[in-house]
C-alpha atoms as a PDB file:
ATOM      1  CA  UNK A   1      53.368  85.153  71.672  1.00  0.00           C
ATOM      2  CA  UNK A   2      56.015  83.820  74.018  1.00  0.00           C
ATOM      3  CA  UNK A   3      58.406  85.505  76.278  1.00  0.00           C
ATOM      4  CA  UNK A   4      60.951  82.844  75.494  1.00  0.00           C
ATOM      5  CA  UNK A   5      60.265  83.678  71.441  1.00  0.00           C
ATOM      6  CA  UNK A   6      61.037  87.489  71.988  1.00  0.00           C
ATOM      7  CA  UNK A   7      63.621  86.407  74.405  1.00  0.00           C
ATOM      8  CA  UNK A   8      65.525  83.921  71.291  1.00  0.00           C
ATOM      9  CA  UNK A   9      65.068  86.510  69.102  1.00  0.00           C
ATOM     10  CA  UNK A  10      67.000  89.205  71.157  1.00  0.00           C
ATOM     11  CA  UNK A  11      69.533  86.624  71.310  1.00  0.00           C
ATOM     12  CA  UNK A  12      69.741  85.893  67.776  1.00  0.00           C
ATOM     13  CA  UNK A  13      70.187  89.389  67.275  1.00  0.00           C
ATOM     14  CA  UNK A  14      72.852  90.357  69.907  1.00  0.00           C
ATOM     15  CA  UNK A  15      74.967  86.877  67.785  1.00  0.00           C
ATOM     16  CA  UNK A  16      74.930  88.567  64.719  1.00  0.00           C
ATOM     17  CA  UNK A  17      72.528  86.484  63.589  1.00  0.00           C
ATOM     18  CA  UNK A  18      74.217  83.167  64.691  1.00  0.00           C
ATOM     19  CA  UNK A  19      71.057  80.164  65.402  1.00  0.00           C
ATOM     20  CA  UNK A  20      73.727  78.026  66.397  1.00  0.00           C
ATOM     21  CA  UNK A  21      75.231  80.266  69.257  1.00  0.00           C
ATOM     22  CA  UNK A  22      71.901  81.469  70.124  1.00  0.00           C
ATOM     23  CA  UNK A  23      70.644  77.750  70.571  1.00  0.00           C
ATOM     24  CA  UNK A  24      73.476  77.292  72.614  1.00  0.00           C
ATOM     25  CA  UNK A  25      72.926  80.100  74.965  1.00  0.00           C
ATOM     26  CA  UNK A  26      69.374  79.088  75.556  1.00  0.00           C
ATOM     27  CA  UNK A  27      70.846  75.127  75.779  1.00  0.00           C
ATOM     28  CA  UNK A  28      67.987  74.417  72.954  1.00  0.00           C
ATOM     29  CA  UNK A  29      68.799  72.796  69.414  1.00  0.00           C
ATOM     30  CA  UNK A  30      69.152  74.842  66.535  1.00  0.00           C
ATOM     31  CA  UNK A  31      65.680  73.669  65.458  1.00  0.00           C
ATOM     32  CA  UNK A  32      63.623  74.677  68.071  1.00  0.00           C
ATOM     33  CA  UNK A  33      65.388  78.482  67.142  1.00  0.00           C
ATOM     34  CA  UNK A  34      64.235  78.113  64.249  1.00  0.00           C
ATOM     35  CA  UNK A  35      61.031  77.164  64.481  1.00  0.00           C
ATOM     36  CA  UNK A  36      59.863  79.153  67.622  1.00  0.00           C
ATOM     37  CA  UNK A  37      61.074  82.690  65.573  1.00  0.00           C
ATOM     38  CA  UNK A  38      58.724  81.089  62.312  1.00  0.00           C
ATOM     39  CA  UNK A  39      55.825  80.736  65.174  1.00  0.00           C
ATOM     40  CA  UNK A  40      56.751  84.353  66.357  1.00  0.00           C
ATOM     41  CA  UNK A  41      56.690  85.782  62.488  1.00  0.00           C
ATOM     42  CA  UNK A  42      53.654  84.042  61.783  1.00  0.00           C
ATOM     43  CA  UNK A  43      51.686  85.282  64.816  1.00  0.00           C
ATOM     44  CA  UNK A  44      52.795  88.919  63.835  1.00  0.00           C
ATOM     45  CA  UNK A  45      52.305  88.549  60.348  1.00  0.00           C
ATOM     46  CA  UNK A  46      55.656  90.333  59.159  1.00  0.00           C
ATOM     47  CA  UNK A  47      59.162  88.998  58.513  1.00  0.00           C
ATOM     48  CA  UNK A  48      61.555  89.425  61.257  1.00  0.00           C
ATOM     49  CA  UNK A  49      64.791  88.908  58.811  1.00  0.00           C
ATOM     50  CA  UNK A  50      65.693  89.453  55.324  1.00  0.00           C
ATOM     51  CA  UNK A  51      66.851  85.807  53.825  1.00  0.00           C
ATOM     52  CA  UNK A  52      68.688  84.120  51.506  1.00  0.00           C
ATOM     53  CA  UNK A  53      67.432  80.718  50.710  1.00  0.00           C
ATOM     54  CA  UNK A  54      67.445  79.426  54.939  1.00  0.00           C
ATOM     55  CA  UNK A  55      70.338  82.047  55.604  1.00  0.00           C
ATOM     56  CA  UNK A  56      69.246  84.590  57.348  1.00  0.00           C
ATOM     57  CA  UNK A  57      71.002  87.952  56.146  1.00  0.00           C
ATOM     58  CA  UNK A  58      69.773  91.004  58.200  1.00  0.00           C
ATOM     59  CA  UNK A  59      67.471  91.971  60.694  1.00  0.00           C
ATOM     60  CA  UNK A  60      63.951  93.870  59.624  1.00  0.00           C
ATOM     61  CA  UNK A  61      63.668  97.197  61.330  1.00  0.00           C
ATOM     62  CA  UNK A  62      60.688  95.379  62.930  1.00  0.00           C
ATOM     63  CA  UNK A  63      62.858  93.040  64.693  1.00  0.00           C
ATOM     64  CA  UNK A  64      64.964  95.743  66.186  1.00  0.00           C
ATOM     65  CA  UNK A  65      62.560  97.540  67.738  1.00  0.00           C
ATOM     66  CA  UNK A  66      60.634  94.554  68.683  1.00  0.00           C
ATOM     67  CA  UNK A  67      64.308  93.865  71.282  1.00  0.00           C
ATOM     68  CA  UNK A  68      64.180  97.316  72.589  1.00  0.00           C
ATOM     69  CA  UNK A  69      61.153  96.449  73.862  1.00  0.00           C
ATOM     70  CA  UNK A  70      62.205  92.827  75.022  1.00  0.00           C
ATOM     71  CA  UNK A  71      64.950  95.025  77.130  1.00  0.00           C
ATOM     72  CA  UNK A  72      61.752  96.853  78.723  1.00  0.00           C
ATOM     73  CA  UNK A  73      60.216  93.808  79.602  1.00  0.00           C
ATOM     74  CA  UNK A  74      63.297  91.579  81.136  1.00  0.00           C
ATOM     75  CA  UNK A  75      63.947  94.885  83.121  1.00  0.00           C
ATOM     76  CA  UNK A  76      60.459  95.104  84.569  1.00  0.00           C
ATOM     77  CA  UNK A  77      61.034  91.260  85.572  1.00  0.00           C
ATOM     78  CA  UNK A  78      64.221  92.317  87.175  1.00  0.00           C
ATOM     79  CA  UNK A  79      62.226  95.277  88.928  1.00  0.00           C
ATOM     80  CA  UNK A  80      59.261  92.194  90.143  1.00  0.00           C
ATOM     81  CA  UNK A  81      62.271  90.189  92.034  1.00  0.00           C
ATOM     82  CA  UNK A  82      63.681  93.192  93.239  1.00  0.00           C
ATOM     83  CA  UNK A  83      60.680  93.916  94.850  1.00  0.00           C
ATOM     84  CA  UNK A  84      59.912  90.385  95.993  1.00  0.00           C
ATOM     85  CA  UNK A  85      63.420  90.387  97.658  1.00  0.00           C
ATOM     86  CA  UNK A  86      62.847  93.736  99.712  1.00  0.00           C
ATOM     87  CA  UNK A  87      59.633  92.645 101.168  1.00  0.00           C
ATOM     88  CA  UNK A  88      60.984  89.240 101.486  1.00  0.00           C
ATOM     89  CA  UNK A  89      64.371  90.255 103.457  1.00  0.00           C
ATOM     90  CA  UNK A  90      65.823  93.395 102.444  1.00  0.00           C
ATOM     91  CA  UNK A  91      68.866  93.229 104.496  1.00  0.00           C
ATOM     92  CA  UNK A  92      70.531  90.398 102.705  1.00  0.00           C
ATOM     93  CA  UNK A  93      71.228  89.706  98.825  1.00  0.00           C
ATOM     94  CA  UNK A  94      73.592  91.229  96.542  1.00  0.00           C
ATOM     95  CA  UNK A  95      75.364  94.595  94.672  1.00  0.00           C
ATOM     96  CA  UNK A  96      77.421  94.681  91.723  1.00  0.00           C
ATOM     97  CA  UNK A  97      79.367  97.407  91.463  1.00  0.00           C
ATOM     98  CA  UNK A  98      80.824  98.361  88.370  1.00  0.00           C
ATOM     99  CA  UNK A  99      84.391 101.293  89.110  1.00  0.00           C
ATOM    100  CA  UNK A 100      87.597 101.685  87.798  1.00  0.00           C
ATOM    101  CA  UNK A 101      90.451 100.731  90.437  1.00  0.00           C
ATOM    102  CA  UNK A 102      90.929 104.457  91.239  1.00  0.00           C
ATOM    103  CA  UNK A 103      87.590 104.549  92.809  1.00  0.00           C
ATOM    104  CA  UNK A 104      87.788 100.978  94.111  1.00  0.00           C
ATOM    105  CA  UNK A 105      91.363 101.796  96.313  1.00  0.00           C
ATOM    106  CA  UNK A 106      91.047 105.633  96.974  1.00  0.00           C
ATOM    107  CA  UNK A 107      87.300 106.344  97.343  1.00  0.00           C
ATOM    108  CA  UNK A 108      84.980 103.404  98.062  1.00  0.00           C
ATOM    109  CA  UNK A 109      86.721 101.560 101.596  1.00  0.00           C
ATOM    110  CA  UNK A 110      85.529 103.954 103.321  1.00  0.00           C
ATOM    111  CA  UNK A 111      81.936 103.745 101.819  1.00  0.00           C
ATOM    112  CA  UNK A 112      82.410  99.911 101.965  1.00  0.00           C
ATOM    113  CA  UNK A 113      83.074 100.169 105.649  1.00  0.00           C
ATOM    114  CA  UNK A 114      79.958 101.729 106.728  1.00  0.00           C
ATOM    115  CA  UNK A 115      77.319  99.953 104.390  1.00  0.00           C
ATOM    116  CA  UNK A 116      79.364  96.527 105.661  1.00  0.00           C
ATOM    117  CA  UNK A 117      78.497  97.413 109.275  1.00  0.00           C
ATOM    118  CA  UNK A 118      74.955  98.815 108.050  1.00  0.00           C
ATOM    119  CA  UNK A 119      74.433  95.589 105.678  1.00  0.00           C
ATOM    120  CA  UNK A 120      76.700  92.587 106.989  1.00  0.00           C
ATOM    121  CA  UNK A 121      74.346  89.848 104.902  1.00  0.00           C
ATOM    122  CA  UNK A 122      74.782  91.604 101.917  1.00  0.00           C
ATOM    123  CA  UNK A 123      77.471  89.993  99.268  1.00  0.00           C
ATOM    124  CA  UNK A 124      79.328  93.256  97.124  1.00  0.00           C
ATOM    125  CA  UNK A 125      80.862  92.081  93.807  1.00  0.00           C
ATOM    126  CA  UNK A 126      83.411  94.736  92.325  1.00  0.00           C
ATOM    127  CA  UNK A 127      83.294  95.060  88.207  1.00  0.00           C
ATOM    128  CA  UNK A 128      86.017  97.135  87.126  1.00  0.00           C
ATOM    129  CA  UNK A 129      86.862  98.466  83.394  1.00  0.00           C
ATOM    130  CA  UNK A 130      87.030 101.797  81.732  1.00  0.00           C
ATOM    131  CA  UNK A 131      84.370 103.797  81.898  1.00  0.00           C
ATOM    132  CA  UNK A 132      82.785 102.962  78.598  1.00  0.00           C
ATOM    133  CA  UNK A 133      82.422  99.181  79.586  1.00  0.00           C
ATOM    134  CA  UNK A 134      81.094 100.273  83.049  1.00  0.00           C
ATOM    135  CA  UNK A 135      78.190 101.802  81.336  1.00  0.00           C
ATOM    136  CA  UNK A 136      77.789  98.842  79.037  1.00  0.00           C
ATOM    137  CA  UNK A 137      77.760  96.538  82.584  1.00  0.00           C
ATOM    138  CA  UNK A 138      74.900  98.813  83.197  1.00  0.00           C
ATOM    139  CA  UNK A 139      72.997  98.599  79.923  1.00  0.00           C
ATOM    140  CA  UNK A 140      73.620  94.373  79.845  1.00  0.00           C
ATOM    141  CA  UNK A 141      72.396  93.896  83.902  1.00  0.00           C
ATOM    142  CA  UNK A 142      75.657  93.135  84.780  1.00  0.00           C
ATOM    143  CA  UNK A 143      75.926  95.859  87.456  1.00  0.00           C
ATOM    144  CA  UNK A 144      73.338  97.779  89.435  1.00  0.00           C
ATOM    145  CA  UNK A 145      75.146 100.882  89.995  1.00  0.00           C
ATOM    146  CA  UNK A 146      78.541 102.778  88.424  1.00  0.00           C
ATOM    147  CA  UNK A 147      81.250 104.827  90.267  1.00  0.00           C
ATOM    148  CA  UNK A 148      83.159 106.513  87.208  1.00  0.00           C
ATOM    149  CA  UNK A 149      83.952 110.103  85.973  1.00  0.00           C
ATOM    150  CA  UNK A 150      83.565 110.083  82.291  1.00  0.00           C
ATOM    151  CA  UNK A 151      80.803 108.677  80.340  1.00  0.00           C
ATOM    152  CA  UNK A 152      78.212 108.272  82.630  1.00  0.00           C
ATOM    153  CA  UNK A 153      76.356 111.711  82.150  1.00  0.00           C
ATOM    154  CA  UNK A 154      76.124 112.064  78.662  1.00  0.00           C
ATOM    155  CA  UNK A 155      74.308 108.698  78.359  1.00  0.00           C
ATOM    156  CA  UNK A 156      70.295 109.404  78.634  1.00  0.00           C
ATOM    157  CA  UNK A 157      69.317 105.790  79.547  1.00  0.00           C
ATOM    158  CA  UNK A 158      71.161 106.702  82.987  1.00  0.00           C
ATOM    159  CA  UNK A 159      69.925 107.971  86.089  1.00  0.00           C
ATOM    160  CA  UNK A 160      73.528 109.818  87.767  1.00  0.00           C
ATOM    161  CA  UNK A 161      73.960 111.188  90.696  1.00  0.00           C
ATOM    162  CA  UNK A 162      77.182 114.070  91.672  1.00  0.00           C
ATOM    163  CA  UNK A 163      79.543 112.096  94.128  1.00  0.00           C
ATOM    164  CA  UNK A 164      82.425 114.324  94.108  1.00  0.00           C
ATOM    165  CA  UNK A 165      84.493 117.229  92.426  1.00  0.00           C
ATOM    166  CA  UNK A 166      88.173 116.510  92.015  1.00  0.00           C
ATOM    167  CA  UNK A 167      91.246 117.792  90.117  1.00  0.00           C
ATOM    168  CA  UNK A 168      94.799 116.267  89.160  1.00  0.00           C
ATOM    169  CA  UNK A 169      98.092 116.760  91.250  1.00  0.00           C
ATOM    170  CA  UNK A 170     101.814 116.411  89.949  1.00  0.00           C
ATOM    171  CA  UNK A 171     103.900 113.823  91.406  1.00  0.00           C
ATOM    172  CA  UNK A 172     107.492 113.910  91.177  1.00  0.00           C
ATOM    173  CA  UNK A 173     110.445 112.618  93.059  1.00  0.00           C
ATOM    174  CA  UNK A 174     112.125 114.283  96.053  1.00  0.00           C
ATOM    175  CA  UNK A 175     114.940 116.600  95.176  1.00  0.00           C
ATOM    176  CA  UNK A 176     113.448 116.902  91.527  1.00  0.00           C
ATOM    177  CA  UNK A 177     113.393 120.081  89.540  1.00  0.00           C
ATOM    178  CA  UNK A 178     109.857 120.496  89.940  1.00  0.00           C
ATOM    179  CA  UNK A 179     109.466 119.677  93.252  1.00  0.00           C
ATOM    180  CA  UNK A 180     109.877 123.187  94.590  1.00  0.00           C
ATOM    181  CA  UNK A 181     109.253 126.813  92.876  1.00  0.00           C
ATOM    182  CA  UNK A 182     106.494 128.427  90.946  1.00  0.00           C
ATOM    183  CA  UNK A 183     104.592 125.843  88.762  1.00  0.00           C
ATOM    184  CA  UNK A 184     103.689 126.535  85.393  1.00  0.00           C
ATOM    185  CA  UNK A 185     102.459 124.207  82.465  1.00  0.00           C
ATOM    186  CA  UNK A 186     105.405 125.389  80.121  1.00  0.00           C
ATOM    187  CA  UNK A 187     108.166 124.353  83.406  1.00  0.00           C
ATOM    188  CA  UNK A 188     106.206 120.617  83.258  1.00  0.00           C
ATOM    189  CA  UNK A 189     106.022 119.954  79.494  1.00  0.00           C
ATOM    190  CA  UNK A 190     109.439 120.319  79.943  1.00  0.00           C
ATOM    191  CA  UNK A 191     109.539 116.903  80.770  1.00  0.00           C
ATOM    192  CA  UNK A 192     108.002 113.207  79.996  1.00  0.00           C
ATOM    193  CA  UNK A 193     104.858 113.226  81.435  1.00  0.00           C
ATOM    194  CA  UNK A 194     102.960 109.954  82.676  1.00  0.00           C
ATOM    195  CA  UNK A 195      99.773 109.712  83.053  1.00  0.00           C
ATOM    196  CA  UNK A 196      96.307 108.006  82.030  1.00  0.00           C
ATOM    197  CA  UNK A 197      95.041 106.499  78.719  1.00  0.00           C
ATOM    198  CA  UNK A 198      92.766 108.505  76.873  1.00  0.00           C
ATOM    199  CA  UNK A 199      89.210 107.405  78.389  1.00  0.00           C
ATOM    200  CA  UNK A 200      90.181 107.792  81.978  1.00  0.00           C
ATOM    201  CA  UNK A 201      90.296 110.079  84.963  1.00  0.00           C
ATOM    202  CA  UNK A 202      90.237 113.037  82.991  1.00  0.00           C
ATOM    203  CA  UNK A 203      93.078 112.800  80.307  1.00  0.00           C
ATOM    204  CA  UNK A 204      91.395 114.532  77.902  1.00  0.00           C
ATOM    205  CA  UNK A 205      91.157 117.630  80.381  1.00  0.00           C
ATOM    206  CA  UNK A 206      94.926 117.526  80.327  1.00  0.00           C
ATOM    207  CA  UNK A 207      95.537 117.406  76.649  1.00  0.00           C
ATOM    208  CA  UNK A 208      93.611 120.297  76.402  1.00  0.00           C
ATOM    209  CA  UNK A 209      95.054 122.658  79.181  1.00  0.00           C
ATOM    210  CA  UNK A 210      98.451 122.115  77.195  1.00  0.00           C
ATOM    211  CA  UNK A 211      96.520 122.691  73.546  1.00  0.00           C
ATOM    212  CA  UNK A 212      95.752 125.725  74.831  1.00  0.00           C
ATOM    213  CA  UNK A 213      99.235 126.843  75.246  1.00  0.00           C
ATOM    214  CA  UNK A 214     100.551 125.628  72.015  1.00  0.00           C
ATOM    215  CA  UNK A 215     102.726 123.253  74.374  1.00  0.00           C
ATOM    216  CA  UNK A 216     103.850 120.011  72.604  1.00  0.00           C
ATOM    217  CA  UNK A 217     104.140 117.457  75.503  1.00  0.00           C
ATOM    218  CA  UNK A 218     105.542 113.525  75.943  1.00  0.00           C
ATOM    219  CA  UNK A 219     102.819 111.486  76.937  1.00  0.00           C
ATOM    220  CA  UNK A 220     104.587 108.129  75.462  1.00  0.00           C
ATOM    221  CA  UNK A 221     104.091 106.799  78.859  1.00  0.00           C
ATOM    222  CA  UNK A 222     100.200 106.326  79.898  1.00  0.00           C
ATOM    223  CA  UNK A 223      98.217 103.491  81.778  1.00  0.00           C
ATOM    224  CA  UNK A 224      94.645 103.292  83.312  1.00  0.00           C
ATOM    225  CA  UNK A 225      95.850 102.935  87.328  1.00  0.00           C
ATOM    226  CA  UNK A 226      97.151 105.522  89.706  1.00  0.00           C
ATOM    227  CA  UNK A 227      99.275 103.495  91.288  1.00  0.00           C
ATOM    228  CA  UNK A 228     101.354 101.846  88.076  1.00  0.00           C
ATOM    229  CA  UNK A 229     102.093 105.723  87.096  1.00  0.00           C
ATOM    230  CA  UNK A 230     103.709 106.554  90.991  1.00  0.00           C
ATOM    231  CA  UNK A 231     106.041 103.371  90.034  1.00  0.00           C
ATOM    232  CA  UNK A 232     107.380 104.321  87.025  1.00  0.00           C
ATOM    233  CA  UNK A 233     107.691 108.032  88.094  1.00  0.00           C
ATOM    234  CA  UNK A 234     109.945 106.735  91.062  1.00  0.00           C
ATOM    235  CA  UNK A 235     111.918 105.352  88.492  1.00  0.00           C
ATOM    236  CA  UNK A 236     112.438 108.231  86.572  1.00  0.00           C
ATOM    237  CA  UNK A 237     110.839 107.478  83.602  1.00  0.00           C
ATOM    238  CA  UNK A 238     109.002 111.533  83.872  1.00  0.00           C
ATOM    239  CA  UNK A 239     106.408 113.361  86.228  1.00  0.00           C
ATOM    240  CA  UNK A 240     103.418 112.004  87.167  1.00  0.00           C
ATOM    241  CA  UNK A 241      99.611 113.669  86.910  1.00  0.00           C
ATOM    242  CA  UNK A 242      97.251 111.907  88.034  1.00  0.00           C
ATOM    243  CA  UNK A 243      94.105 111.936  90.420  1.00  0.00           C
ATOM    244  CA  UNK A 244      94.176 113.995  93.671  1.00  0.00           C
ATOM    245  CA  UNK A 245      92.359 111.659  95.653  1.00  0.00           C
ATOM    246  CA  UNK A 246      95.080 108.794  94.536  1.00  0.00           C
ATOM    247  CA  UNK A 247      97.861 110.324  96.636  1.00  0.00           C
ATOM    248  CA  UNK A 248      98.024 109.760  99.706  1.00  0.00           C
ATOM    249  CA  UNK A 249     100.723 111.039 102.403  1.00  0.00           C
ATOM    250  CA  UNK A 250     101.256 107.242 103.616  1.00  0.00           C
ATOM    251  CA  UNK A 251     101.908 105.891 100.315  1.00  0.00           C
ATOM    252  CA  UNK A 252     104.409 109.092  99.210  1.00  0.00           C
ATOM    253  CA  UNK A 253     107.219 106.820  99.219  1.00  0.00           C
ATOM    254  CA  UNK A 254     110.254 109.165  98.012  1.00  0.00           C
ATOM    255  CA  UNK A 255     107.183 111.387  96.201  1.00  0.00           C
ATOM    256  CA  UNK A 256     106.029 114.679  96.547  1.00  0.00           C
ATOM    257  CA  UNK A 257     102.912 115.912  95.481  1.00  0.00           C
ATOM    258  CA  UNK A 258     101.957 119.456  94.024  1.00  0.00           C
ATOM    259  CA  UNK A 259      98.771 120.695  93.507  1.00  0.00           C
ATOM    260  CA  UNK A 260      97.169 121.313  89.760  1.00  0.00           C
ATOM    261  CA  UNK A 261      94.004 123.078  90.721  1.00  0.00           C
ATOM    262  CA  UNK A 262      94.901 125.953  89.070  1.00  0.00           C
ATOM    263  CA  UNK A 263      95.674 124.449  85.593  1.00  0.00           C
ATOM    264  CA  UNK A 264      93.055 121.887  84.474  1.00  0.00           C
ATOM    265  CA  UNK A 265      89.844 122.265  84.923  1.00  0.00           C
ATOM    266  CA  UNK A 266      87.241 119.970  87.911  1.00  0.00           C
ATOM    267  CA  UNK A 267      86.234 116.560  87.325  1.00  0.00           C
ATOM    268  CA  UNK A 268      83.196 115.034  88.425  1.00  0.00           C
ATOM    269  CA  UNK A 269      82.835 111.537  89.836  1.00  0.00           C
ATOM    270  CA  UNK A 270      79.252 110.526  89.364  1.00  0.00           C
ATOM    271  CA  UNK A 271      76.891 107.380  90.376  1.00  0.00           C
ATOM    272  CA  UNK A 272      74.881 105.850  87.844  1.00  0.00           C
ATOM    273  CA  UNK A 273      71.966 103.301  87.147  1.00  0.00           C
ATOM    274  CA  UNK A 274      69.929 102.928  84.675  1.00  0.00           C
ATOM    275  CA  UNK A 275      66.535 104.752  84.793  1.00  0.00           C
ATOM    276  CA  UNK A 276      63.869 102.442  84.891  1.00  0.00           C
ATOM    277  CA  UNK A 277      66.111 100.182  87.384  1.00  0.00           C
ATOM    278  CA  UNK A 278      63.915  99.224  90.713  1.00  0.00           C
ATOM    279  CA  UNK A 279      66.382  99.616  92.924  1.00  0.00           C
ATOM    280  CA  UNK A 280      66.517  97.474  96.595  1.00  0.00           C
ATOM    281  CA  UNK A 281      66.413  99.287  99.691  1.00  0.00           C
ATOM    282  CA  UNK A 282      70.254  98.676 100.477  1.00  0.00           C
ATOM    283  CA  UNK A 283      71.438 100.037  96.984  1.00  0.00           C
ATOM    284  CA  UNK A 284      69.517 102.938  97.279  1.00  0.00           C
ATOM    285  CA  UNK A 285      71.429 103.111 100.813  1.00  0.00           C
ATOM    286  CA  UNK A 286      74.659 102.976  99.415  1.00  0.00           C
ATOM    287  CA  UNK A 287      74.189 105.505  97.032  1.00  0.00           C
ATOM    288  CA  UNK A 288      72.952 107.935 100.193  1.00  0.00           C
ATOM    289  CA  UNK A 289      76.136 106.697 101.715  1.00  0.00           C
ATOM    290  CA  UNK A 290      78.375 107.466  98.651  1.00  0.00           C
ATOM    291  CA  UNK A 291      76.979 111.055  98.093  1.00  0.00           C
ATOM    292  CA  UNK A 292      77.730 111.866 101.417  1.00  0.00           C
ATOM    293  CA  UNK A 293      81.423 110.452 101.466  1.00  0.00           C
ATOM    294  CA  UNK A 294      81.765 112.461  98.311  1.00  0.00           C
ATOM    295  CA  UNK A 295      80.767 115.661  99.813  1.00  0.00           C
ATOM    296  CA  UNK A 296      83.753 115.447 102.565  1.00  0.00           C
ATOM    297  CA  UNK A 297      86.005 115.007  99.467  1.00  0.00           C
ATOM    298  CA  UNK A 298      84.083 117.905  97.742  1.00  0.00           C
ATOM    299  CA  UNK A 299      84.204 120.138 100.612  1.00  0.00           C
END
C-alpha cells in the first residue's frame, strides 16, 4: 500500500468520481489512476466502488472511510514539516489567514503591527470569505488559523479560541430622525434598514430581536462589508446596523453612530484551527497576540 494510491483515491473521490480530472490533478494519465486504485483494491481485498461495466458509479462505504483517514495522515505530514521548520528557523515562513474584511480592516492592523515587528521574515497571506468557506479553508489546508464570528464553534473538528465580545451600533445620517431621542426597535423598523447578508456578523441576531416584537422590518438592502452599508446609508437609501468595532470616529463622514447594546444580544469573535493542527511557534504567537488585542476590545 502506497501513500500516492490512498492519496488518488481521495482525489477521485473529492471529483465525483472523475479519473480524468483526478489524473490531471496528480499530472498522471488516466491509466496509471486506474490501475494504481485496482493495485490498492487488490491488496485490501474489497471493492473500493460500485461499477458499471468500467464506469465507476459510487463509492463503497469502505472507500469513504478509508479518505478520512488519508486526511489524518496528510495532516500528520503537515504536522512533520511544521516541526522541521521550527527547529530549522522558526522566525521565518508563512501564515494564512482566513477573515472576513470586517476583521481584516477594523480588528487585525493592529495585531498585524506587532507580530510584523515581532516576526519581520514571516510572509502573512489574507483569505477572506464568509464564514462558512473560512472553515472549509480550514478543513482543505488552505489556512492555518480563522478570525470569524459565526460558524467556527459549532464545528467539532476545530480548536477556537474567545477573541472578543461585540454588539451592533445604528448608523444614520446627521440631522436624521433617529439621530437624537430615546431609541427603540419599533422607532427603527420604521425605516429601511441596511445591513449584512444572512451568514455574517450577526444578522441572524437581528432578525430575531425584531421577531420578538412582532416588528415586520425592510431589509431589501444587505451586503457582507461594513463599509459598502455606511455608503449607501449616506445616500439615504435607510439606517445602517452594523458592527461596533466597524465605526470609527475618523471615518464618520456626515454619520452618527448610536449604540445597540441594549437590543441584540453579544457576539463573539473567535480564532480557530483545526485540532490535530501542529502549529509553528509564530502562529501560536499570533494567536497570544490576538487574544490579547481582543480583550482591550472586550474590556
Amino acid at each position: 500500500m502506497k501513500l500516492f494510491q490512498l492519496q488518488l483515491l481521495k482525489t477521485v473521490l473529492n471529483n465525483g468520481l472523475n479519473i480524468s480530472r483526478a489524473a490531471t490533478q496528480h499530472f498522471v494519465v488516466q491509466s496509471a489512476v486506474s490501475r494504481q486504485l485496482s493495485l490498492l483494491e487488490e491488496e485490501l481485498g474489497l471493492p473500493l466502488f460500485e461499477r458499471k461495466g468500467k464506469r465507476l458509479i459510487k463509492a463503497t462505504p469502505l472507500s469513504q472511510a478509508i479518505v478520512k483517514e488519508v486526511d489524518d495522515i496528510e495532516q500528520a505530514l503537515e504536522n512533520i514539516r511544521a516541526v522541521a521548520d521550527d527547529f530549522r528557523d522558526g522566525r521565518q515562513g508563512e501564515i494564512r489567514i482566513a477573515t472576513t474584511h470586517m476583521q481584516a480592516k477594523y480588528f487585525l492592523p493592529p495585531v498585524l503591527n506587532e507580530f510584523r515587528q515581532r516576526y519581520p521574515k514571516v510572509k502573512v497571506n489574507f483569505l477572506q470569505g464568509n464564514p462558512s468557506q473560512l472553515v472549509q479553508m480550514l478543513h482543505d489546508k488552505e489556512a492555518d488559523i480563522a478570525i470569524c464570528t459565526e460558524e467556527v464553534a459549532e464545528d467539532e473538528a476545530l480548536t477556537t479560541h474567545h477573541c472578543y465580545d461585540w454588539n451592533h451600533a445604528l448608523i444614520v445620517p446627521e440631522g436624521h430622525d433617529l439621530a437624537s431621542g430615546e431609541l427603540s426597535l419599533e422607532r427603527i423598523a420604521a425605516h429601511p434598514i441596511l445591513t449584512y447578508v444572512f451568514g455574517f456578523t450577526g444578522r441572524s441576531k437581528i432578525e430575531k430581536a425584531f421577531a420578538e416584537r412582532e416588528l415586520t422590518i425592510d431589509t431589501s438592502f444587505s451586503a457582507t462589508d461594513s463599509d459598502v452599508i455606511k455608503s449607501y446609508v449616506r445616500l439615504g437609501f435607510g439606517v445602517g446596523i452594523i458592527a461596533r468595532v466597524a465605526y470609527t470616529p475618523e471615518e464618520a463622514d456626515g454619520l452618527v453612530m448610536r449604540d445597540l447594546s441594549g437590543f441584540f444580544p453579544e457576539s463573539v469573535t473567535r480564532i480557530a484551527y483545526m485540532k490535530n493542527k501542529h502549529l509553528k511557534t509564530y502562529i501560536t504567537d499570533i494567536v497570544d497576540i490576538l487574544e490579547q488585542e481582543g480583550k482591550k476590545i472586550s474590556a
